[in-house]
Structures are given as C-alpha cells and as structure tokens.
C-alpha atoms as a PDB file:
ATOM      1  CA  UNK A   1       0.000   0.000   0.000  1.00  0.00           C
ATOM      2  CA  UNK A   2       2.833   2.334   1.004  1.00  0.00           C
ATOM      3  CA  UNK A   3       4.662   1.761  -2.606  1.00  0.00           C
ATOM      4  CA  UNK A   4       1.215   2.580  -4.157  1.00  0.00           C
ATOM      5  CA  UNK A   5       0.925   5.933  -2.502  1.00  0.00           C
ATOM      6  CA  UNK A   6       4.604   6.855  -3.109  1.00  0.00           C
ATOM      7  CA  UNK A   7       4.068   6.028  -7.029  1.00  0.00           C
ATOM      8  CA  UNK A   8       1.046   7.819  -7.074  1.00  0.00           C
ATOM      9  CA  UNK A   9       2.167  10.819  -5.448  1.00  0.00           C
ATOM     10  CA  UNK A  10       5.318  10.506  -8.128  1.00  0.00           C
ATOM     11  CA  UNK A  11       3.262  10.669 -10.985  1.00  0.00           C
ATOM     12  CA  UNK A  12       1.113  13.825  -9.431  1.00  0.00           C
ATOM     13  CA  UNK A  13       4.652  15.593  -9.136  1.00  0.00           C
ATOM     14  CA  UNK A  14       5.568  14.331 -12.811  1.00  0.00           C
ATOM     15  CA  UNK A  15       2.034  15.692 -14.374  1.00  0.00           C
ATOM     16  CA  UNK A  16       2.485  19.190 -12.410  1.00  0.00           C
ATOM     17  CA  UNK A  17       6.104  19.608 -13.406  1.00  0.00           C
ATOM     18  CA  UNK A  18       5.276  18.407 -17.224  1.00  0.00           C
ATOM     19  CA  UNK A  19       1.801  20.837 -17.167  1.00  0.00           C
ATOM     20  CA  UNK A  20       3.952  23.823 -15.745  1.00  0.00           C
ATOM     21  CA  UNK A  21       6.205  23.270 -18.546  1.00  0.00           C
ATOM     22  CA  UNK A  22       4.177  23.276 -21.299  1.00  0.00           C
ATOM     23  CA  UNK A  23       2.421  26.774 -20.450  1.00  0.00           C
ATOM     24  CA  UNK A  24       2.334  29.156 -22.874  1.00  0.00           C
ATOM     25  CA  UNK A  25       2.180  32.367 -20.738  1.00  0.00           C
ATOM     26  CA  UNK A  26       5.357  31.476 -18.132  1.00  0.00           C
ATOM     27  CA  UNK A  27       7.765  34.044 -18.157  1.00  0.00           C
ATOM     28  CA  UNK A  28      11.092  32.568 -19.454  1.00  0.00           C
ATOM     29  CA  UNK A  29      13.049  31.256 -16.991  1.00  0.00           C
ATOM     30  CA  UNK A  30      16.145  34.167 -15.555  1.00  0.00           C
ATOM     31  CA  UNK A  31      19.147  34.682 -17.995  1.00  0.00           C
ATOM     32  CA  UNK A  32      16.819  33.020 -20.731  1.00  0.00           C
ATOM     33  CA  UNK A  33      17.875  35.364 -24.029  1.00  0.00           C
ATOM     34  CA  UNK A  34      14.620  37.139 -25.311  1.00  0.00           C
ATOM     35  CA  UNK A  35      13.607  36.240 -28.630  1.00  0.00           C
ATOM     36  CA  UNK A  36      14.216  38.390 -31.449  1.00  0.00           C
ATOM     37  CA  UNK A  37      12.313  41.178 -32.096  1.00  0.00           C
ATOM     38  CA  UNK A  38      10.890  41.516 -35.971  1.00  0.00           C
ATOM     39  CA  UNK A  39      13.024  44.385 -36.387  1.00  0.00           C
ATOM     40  CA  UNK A  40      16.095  42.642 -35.364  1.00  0.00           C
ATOM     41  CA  UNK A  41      18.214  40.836 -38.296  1.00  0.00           C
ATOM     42  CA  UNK A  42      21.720  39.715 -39.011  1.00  0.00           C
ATOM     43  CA  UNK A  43      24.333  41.725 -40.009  1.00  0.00           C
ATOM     44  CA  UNK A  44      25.018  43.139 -43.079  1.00  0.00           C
ATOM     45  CA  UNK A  45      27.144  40.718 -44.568  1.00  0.00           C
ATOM     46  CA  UNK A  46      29.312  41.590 -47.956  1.00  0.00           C
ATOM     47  CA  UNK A  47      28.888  40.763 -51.205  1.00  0.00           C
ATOM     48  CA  UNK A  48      31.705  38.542 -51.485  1.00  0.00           C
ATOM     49  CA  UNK A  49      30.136  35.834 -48.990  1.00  0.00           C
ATOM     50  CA  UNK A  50      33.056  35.574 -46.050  1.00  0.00           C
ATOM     51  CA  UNK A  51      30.706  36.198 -43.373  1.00  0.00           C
ATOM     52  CA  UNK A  52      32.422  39.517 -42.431  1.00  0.00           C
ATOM     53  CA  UNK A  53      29.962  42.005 -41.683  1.00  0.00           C
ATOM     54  CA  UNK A  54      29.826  44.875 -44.549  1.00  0.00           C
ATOM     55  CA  UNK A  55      31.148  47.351 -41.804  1.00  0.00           C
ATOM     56  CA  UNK A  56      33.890  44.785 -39.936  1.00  0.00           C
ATOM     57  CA  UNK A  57      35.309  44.333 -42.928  1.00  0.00           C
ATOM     58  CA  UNK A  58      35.922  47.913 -44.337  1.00  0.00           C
ATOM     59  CA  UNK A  59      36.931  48.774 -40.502  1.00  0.00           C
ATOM     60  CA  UNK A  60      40.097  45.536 -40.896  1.00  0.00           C
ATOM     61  CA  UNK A  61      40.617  47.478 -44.803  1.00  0.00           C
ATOM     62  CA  UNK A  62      40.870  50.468 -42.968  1.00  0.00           C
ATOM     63  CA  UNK A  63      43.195  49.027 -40.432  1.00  0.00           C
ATOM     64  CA  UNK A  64      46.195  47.339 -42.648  1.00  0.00           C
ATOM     65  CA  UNK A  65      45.740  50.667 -44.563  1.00  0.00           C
ATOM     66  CA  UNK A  66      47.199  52.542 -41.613  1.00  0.00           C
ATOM     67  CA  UNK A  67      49.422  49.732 -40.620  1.00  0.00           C
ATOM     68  CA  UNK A  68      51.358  50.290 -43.753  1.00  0.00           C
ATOM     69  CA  UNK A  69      51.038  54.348 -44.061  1.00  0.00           C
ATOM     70  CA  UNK A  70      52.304  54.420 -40.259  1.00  0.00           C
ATOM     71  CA  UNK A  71      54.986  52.381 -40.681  1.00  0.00           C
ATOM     72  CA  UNK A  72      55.820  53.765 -43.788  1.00  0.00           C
ATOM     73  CA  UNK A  73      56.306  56.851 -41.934  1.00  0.00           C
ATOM     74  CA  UNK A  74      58.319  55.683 -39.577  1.00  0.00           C
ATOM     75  CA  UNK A  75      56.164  56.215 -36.434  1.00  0.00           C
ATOM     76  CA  UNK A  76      56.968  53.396 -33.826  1.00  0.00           C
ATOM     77  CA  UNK A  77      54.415  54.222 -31.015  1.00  0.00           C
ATOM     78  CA  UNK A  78      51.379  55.179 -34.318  1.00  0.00           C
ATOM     79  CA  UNK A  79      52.310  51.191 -35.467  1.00  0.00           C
ATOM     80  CA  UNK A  80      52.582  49.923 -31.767  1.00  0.00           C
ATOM     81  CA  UNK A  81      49.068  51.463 -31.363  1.00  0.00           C
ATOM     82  CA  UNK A  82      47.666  49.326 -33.875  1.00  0.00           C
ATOM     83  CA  UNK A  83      48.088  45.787 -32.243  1.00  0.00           C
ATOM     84  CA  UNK A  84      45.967  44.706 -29.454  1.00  0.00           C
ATOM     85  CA  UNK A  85      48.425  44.308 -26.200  1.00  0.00           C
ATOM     86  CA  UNK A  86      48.123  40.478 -26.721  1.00  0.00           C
ATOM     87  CA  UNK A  87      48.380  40.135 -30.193  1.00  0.00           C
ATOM     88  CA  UNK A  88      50.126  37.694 -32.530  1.00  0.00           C
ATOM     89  CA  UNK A  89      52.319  37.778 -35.131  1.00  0.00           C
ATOM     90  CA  UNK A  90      54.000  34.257 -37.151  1.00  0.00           C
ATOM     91  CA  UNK A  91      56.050  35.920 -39.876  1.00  0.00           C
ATOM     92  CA  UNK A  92      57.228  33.044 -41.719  1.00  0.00           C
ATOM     93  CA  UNK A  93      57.508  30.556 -38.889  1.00  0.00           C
ATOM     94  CA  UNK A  94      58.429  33.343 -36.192  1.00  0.00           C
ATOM     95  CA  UNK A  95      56.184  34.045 -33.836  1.00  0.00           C
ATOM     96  CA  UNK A  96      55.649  36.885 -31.909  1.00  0.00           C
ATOM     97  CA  UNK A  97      53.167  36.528 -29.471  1.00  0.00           C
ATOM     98  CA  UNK A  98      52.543  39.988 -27.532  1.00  0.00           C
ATOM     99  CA  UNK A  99      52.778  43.637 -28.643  1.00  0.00           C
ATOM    100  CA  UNK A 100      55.956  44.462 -27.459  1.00  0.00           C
ATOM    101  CA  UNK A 101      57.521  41.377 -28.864  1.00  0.00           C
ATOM    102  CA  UNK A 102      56.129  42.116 -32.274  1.00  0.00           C
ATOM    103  CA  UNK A 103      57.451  46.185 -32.104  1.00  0.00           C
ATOM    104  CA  UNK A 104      61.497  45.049 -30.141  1.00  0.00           C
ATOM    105  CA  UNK A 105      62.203  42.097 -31.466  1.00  0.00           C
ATOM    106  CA  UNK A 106      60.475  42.200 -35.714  1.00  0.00           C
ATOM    107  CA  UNK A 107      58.586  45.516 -36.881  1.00  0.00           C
ATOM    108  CA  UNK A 108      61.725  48.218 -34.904  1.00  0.00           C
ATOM    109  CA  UNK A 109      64.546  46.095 -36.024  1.00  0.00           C
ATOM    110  CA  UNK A 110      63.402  44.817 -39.499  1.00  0.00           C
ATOM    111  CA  UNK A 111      61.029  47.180 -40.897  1.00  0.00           C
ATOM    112  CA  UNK A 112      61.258  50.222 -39.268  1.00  0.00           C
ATOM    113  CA  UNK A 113      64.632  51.070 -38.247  1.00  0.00           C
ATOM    114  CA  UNK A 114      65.908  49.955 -42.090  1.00  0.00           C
ATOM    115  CA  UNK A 115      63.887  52.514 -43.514  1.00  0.00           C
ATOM    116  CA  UNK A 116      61.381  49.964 -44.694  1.00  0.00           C
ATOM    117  CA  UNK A 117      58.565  50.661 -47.120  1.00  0.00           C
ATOM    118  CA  UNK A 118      55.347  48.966 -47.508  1.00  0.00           C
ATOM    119  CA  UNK A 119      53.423  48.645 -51.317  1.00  0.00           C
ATOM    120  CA  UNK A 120      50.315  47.119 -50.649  1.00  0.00           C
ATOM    121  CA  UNK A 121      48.929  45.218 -53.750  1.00  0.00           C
ATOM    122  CA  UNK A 122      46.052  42.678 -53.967  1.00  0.00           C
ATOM    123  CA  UNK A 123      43.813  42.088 -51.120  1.00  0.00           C
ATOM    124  CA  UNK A 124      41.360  39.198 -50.709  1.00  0.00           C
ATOM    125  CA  UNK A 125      39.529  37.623 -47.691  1.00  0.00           C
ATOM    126  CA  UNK A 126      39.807  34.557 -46.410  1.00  0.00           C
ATOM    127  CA  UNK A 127      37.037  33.888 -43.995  1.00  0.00           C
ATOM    128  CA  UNK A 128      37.456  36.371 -41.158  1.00  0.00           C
ATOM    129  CA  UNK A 129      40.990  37.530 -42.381  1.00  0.00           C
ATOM    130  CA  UNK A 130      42.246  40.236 -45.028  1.00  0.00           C
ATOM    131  CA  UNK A 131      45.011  39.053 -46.321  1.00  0.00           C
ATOM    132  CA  UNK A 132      46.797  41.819 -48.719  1.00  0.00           C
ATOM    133  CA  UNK A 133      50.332  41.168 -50.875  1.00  0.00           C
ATOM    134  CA  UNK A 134      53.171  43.586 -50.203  1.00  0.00           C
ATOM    135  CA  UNK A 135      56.411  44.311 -51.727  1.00  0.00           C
ATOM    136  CA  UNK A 136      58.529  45.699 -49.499  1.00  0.00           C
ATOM    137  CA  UNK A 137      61.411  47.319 -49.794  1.00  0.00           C
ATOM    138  CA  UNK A 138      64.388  48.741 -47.409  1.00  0.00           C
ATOM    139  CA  UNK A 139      66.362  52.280 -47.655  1.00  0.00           C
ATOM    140  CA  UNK A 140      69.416  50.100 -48.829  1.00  0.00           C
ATOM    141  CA  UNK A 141      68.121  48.806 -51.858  1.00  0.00           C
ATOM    142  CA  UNK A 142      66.409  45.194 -50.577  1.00  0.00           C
ATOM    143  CA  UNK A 143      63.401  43.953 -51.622  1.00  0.00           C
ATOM    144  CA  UNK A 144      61.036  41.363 -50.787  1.00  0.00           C
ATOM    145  CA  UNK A 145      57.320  39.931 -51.725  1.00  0.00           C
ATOM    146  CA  UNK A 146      54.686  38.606 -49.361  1.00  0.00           C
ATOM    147  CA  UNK A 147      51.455  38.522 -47.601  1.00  0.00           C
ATOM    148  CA  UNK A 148      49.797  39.636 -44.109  1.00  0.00           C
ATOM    149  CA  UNK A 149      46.544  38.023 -43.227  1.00  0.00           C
ATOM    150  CA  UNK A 150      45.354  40.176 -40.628  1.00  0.00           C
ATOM    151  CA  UNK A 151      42.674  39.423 -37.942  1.00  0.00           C
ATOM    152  CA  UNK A 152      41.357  42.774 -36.873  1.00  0.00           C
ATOM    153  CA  UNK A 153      38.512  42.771 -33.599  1.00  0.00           C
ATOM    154  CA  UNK A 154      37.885  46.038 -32.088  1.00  0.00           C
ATOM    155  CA  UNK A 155      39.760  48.190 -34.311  1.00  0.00           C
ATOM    156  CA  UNK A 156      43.064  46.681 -33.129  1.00  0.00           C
ATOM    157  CA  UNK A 157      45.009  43.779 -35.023  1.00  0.00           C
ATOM    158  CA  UNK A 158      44.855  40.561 -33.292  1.00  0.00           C
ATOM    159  CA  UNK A 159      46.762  37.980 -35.311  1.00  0.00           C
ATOM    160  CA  UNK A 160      49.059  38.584 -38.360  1.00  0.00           C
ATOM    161  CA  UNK A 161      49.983  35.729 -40.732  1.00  0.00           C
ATOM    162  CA  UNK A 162      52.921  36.937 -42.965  1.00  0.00           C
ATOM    163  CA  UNK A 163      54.239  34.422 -45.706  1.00  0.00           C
ATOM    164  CA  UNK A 164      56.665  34.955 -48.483  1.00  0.00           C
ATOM    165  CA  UNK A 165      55.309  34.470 -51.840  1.00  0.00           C
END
C-alpha cells in the first residue's frame, strides 16, 4: 500500500512539473535570451560571402591601410598602437606573441629602423581575415614579396599571418 501511494504521489509531481512546462504564458526562466524582435536581423554581410559584416570588414581594410602608411612613416608608437596588447604575429615561422615582442624584437629592427617601405597590392579575404600582398622594400636597396593576413577585432590587429610568396 505504502509503494502505491509513493508512485502515485510521483506521478502527481511528474504531471504538475510536465503541465507547468508546457504553459504558454510562463515568463522565461532568468538569464533566458529574449527572442528576437521583428526588427532585429543579421548583419550586413558583404557581397563577397566571407561572413564579415559589410562594416567589420571595411573597418580591418581600414586598419592594414594605416598599418602600412604608419609604418611607412616611420612612427613606432602610431604602429605599436595598432596591435591589441596580446596580439600575434607568425612571420614566416616566427612568432611573436605579444605587442611588445612584435614592435622590439620584428617591426623596430626589421622594418622600421631599415627605412622599410610597404606597397600594398592585392587584397582578398579569407574567412574572417584580409590578407593583402606587399612588396617591401628597405632604404638600402632590398626587396622582398609577401602577404599579411590580418585578424582585426575592435579596431586593433589581433593575429598577423605573414608568408613569403
């Protein structure tokens, strides 16, 4: 008799939880996200399909644009300003992986201290990265061809990826 009243009293709970469930006017339960509203939508997305939205993408353009014009000038702190304080750079195998090891120990030594000079050429994306061709060239007559594919969040570059071509 006792096991009778403990399964019935089980299946009561069972119904109420299962009932409360299934109501249509319950307030969502706390930290639930709300549902969209209709004039919500997706980003603008651009026309070439990488999933970048329209205005991330001319914002990472805008970004390697400066990169190069800055260092092209020659300003050290203007460049340093443009990587996040934990960013990333590989440049052909060597990796960088902080701010100030990417300005001491690459950018200072190798690009901006030799007078270096940055041609952009193509750019393309690949997924969530711009990655634009450069010939560079030094005040001493060197010259060189490769890429950057920058990841850009915030305005600040996150992750370069620099191969020679």
């Amino acid at each position: 008799m006792r096991n009778r009243l403990v399964s019935t009293a089980t299946t009561i709970a069972i119904l109420a939880l299962v009932a409360a469930c299934g109501s249509d006017d319950a307030d969502p339960p706390v930290g639930t996200p709300a549902a969209p509203t209709a004039s919500a939508g997706p980003a603008p997305v651009d026309s070439t399909g990488t999933g970048q939205p329209a205005d991330g993408r001319a914002a990472t353009e805008n970004v390697a644009r400066r990169f190069a014009d800055t260092a092209n000038s020659g300003d050290e702190a203007g460049v340093a300003a443009l990587f996040a304080p934990d960013a990333r750079f590989d440049s052909v195998g060597r990796i960088y992986p902080s701010r100030d090891e990417i300005m001491s120990r690459f950018l200072v030594p190798e690009v901006l201290r030799v007078d270096g000079r940055y041609e952009p050429g193509e750019e393309r994306w690949d997924g969530t990265r711009l990655t634009v061709t450069y010939r560079f060239t030094t005040g001493s007559g060197g010259e060189e061809r490769f890429t950057y594919a920058y990841l850009v969040r915030d305005g600040l570059i996150q992750d370069v990826i620099g191969r020679y071509l």
